[in-house]
C-alpha atoms as a PDB file:
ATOM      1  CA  UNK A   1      63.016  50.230 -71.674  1.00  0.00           C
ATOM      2  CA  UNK A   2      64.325  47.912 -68.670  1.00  0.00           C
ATOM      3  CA  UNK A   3      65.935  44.988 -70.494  1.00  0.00           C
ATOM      4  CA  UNK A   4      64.389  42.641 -67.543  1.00  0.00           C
ATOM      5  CA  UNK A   5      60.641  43.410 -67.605  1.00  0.00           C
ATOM      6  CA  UNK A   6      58.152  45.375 -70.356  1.00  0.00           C
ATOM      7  CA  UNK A   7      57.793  48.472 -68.122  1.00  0.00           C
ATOM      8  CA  UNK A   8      59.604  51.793 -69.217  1.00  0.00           C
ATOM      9  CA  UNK A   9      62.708  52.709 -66.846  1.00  0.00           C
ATOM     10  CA  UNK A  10      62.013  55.109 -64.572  1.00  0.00           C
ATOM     11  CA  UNK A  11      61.115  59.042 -65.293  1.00  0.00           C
ATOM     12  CA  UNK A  12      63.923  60.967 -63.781  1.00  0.00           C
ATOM     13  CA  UNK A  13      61.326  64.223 -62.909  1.00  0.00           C
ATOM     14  CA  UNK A  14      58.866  63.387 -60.463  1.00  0.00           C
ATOM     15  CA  UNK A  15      55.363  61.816 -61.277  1.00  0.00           C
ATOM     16  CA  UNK A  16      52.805  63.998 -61.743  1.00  0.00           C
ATOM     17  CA  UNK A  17      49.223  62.859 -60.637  1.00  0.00           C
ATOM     18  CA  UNK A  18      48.469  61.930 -64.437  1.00  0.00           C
ATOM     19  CA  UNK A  19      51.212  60.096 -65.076  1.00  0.00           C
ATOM     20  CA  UNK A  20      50.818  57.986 -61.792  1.00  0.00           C
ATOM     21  CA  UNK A  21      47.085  57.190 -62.779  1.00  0.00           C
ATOM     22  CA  UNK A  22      47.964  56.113 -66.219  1.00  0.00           C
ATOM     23  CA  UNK A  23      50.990  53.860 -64.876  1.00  0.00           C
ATOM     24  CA  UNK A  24      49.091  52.372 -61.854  1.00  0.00           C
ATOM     25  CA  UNK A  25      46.634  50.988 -64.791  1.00  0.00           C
ATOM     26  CA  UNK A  26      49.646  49.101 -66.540  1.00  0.00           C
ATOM     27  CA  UNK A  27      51.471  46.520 -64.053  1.00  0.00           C
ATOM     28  CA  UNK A  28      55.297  45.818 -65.258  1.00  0.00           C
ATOM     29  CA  UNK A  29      54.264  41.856 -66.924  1.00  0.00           C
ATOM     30  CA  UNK A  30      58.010  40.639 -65.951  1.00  0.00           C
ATOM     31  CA  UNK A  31      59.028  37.177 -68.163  1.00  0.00           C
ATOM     32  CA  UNK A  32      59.239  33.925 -66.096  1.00  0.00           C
ATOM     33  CA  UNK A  33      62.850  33.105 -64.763  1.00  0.00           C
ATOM     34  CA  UNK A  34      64.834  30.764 -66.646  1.00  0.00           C
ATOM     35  CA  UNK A  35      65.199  28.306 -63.689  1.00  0.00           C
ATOM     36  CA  UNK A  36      61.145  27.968 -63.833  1.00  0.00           C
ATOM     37  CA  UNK A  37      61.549  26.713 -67.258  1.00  0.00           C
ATOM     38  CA  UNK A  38      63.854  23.745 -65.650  1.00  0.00           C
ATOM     39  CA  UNK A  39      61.418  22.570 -63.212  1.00  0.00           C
ATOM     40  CA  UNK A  40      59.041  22.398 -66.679  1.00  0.00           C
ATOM     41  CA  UNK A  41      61.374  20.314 -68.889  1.00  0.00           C
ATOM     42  CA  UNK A  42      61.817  17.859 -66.005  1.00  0.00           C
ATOM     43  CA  UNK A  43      58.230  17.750 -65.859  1.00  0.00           C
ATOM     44  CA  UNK A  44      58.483  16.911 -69.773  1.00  0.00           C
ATOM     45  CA  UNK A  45      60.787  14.203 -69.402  1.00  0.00           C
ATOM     46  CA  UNK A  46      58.981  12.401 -66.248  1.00  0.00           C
ATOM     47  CA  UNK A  47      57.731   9.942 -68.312  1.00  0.00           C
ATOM     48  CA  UNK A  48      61.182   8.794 -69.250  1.00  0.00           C
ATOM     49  CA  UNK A  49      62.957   9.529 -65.820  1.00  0.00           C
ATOM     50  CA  UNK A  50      60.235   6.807 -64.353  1.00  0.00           C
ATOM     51  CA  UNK A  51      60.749   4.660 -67.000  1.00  0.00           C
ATOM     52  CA  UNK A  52      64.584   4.700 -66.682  1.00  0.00           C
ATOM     53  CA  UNK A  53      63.993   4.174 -63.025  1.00  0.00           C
ATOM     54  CA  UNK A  54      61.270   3.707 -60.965  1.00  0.00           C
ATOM     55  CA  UNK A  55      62.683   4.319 -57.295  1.00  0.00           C
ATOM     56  CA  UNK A  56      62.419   8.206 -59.259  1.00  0.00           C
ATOM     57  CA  UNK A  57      58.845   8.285 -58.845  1.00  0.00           C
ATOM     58  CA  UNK A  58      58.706   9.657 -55.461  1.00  0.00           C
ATOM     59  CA  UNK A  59      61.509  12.625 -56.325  1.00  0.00           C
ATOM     60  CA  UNK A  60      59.114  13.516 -59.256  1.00  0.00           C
ATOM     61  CA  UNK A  61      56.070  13.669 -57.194  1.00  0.00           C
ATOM     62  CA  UNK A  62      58.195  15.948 -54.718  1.00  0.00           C
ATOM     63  CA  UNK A  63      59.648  18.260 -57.656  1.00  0.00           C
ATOM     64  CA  UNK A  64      55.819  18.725 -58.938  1.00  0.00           C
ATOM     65  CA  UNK A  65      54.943  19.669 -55.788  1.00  0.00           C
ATOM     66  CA  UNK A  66      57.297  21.997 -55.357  1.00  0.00           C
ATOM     67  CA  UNK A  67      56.041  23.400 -59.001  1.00  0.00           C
ATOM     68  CA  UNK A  68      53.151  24.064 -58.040  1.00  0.00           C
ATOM     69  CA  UNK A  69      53.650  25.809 -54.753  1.00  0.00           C
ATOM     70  CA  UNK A  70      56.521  28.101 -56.740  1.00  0.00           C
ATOM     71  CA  UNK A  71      54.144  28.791 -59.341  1.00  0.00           C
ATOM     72  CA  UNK A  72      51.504  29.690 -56.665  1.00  0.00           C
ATOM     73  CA  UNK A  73      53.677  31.584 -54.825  1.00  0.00           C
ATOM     74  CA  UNK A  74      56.644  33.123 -56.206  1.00  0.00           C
ATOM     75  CA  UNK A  75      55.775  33.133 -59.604  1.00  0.00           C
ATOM     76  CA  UNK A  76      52.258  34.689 -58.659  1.00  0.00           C
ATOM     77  CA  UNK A  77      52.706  38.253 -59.734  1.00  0.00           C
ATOM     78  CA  UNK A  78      53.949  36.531 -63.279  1.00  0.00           C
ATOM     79  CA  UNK A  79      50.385  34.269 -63.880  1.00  0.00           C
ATOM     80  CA  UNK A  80      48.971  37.453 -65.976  1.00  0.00           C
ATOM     81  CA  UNK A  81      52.152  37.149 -67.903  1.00  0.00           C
ATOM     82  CA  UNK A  82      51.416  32.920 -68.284  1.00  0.00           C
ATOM     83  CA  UNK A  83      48.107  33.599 -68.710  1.00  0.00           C
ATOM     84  CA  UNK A  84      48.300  35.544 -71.682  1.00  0.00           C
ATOM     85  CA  UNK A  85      50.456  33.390 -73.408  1.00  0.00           C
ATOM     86  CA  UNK A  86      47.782  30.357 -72.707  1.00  0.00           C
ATOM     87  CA  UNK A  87      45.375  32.408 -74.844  1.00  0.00           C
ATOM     88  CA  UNK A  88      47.930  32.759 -77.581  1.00  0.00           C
ATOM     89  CA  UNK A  89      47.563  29.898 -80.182  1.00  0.00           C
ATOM     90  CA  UNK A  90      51.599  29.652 -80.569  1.00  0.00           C
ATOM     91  CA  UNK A  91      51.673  27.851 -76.615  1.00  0.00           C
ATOM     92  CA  UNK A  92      49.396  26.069 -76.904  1.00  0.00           C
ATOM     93  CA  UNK A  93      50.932  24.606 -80.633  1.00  0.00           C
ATOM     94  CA  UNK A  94      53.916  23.999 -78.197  1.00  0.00           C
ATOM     95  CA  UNK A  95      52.029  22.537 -75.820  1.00  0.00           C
ATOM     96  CA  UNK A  96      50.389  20.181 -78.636  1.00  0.00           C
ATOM     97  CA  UNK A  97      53.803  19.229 -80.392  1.00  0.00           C
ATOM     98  CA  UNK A  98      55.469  18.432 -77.536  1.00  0.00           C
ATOM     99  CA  UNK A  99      52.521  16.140 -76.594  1.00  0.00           C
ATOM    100  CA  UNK A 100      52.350  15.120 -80.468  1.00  0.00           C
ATOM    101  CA  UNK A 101      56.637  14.495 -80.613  1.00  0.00           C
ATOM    102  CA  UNK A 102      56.304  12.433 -77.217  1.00  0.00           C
ATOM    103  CA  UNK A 103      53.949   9.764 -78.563  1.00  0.00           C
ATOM    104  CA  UNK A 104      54.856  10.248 -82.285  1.00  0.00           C
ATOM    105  CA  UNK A 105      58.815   9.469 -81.529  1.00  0.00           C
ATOM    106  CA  UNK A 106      58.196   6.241 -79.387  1.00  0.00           C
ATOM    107  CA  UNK A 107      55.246   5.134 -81.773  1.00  0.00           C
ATOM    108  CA  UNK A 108      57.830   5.797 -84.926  1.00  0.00           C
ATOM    109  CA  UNK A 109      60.742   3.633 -83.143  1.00  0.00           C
ATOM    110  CA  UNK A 110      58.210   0.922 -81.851  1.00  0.00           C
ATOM    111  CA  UNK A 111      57.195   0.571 -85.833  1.00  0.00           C
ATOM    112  CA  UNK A 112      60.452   0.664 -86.678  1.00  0.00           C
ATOM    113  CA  UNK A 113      61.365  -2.651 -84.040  1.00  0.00           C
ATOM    114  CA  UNK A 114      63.364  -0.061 -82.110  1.00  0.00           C
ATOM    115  CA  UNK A 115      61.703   0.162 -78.895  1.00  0.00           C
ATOM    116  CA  UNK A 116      63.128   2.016 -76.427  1.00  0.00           C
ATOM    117  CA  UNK A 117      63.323  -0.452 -73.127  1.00  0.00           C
ATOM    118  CA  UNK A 118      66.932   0.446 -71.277  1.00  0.00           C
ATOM    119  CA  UNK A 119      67.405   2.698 -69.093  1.00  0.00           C
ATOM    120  CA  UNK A 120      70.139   5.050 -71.141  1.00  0.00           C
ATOM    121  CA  UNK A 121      67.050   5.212 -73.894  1.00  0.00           C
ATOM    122  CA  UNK A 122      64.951   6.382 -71.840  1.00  0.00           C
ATOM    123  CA  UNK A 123      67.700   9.078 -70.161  1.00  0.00           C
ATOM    124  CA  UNK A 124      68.074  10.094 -73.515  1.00  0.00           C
ATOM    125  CA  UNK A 125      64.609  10.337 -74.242  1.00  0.00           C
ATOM    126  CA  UNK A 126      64.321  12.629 -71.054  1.00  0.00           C
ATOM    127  CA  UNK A 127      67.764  14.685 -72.148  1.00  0.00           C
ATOM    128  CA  UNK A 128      65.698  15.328 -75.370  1.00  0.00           C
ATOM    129  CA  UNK A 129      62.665  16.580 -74.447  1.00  0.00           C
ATOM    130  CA  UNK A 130      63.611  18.595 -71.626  1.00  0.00           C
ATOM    131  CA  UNK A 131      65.780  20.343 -73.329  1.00  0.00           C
ATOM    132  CA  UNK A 132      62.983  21.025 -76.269  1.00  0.00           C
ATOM    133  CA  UNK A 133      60.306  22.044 -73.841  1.00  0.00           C
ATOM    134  CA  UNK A 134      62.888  24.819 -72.360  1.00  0.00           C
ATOM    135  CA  UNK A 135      63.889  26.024 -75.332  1.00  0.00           C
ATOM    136  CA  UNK A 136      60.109  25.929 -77.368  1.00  0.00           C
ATOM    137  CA  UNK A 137      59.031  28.090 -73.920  1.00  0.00           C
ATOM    138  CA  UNK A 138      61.516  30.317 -73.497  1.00  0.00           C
ATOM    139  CA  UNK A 139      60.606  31.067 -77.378  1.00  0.00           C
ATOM    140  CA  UNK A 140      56.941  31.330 -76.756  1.00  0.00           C
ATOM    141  CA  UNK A 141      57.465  33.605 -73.601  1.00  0.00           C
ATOM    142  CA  UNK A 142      59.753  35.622 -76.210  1.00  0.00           C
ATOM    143  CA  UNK A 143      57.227  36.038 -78.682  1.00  0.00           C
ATOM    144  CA  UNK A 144      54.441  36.564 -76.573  1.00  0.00           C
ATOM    145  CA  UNK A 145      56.516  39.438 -74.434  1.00  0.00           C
ATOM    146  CA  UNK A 146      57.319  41.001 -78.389  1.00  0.00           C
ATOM    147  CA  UNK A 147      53.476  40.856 -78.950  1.00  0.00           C
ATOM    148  CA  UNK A 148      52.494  42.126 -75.747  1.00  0.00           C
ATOM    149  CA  UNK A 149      55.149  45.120 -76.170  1.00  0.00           C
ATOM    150  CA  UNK A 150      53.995  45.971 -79.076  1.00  0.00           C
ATOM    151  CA  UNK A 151      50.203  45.980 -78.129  1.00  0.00           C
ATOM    152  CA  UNK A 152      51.603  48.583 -75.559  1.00  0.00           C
ATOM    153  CA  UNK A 153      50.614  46.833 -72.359  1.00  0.00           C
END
């Protein structure tokens, strides 16, 4: 098995009609680049990065546009791959928590008279949750490639 994608390495005889019909039916699902998970986690932390500084709005706005156009583009052989893992219930639990640990962690220092109003907060804030948005998604695209493996697809 390729260490890079879920498709088998290569048969060294050549392909025989049936075994080309019954690999044209499975495409190789390769796992998102670890560079795409960057452009998420600054996503994640825009909320901070703003807040830290608002003259950042405008390279935010420009990073999610590039996002979107890599994700429609580049990344467009790899949507079955993303949307797969959307239909798994472990995503979208990261999707939820990370939501959930956003609003929970300012609410919980706001109660606690420790609102987070200077600009190295909020930097740290962003630090935070960009780095646990990479690392819950790389896990996610981990388990879902494991489950997807072992489904045989």
């Amino acid at each position: 098995m390729d260490t890079m994608t879920l498709a088998p390495a290569a048969p060294a005889a050549p392909a025989t009609a049936a075994t080309a019909s019954s690999t044209a039916g499975t495409e190789e699902i390769k796992p998102l680049p670890a560079w795409f998970f960057a452009f998420e986690g600054v996503m994640s932390a825009a909320y901070d990065l703003f807040q830290a500084d608002h003259r950042l709005l405008w390279a935010l706005g420009a990073l999610g546009v590039v996002n979107l156009v890599v994700s429609l583009t580049v990344l467009r052989s790899r949507l079955r791959l993303a949307k797969r893992m959307w239909r798994g219930k472990s995503t979208r639990k990261v999707a939820i928590g990370l939501l959930a640990l956003r609003l929970g962690a300012h609410l919980a220092l706001t109660f606690a008279g420790f609102t987070v109003v200077s600009a190295a907060g909020h930097l740290a804030f962003a630090a935070a949750m960009s780095a646990t948005t990479v690392g819950l998604l790389w896990y996610a695209q981990r388990v879902s490639l494991r489950a997807l493996a072992a489904e045989g697809v």
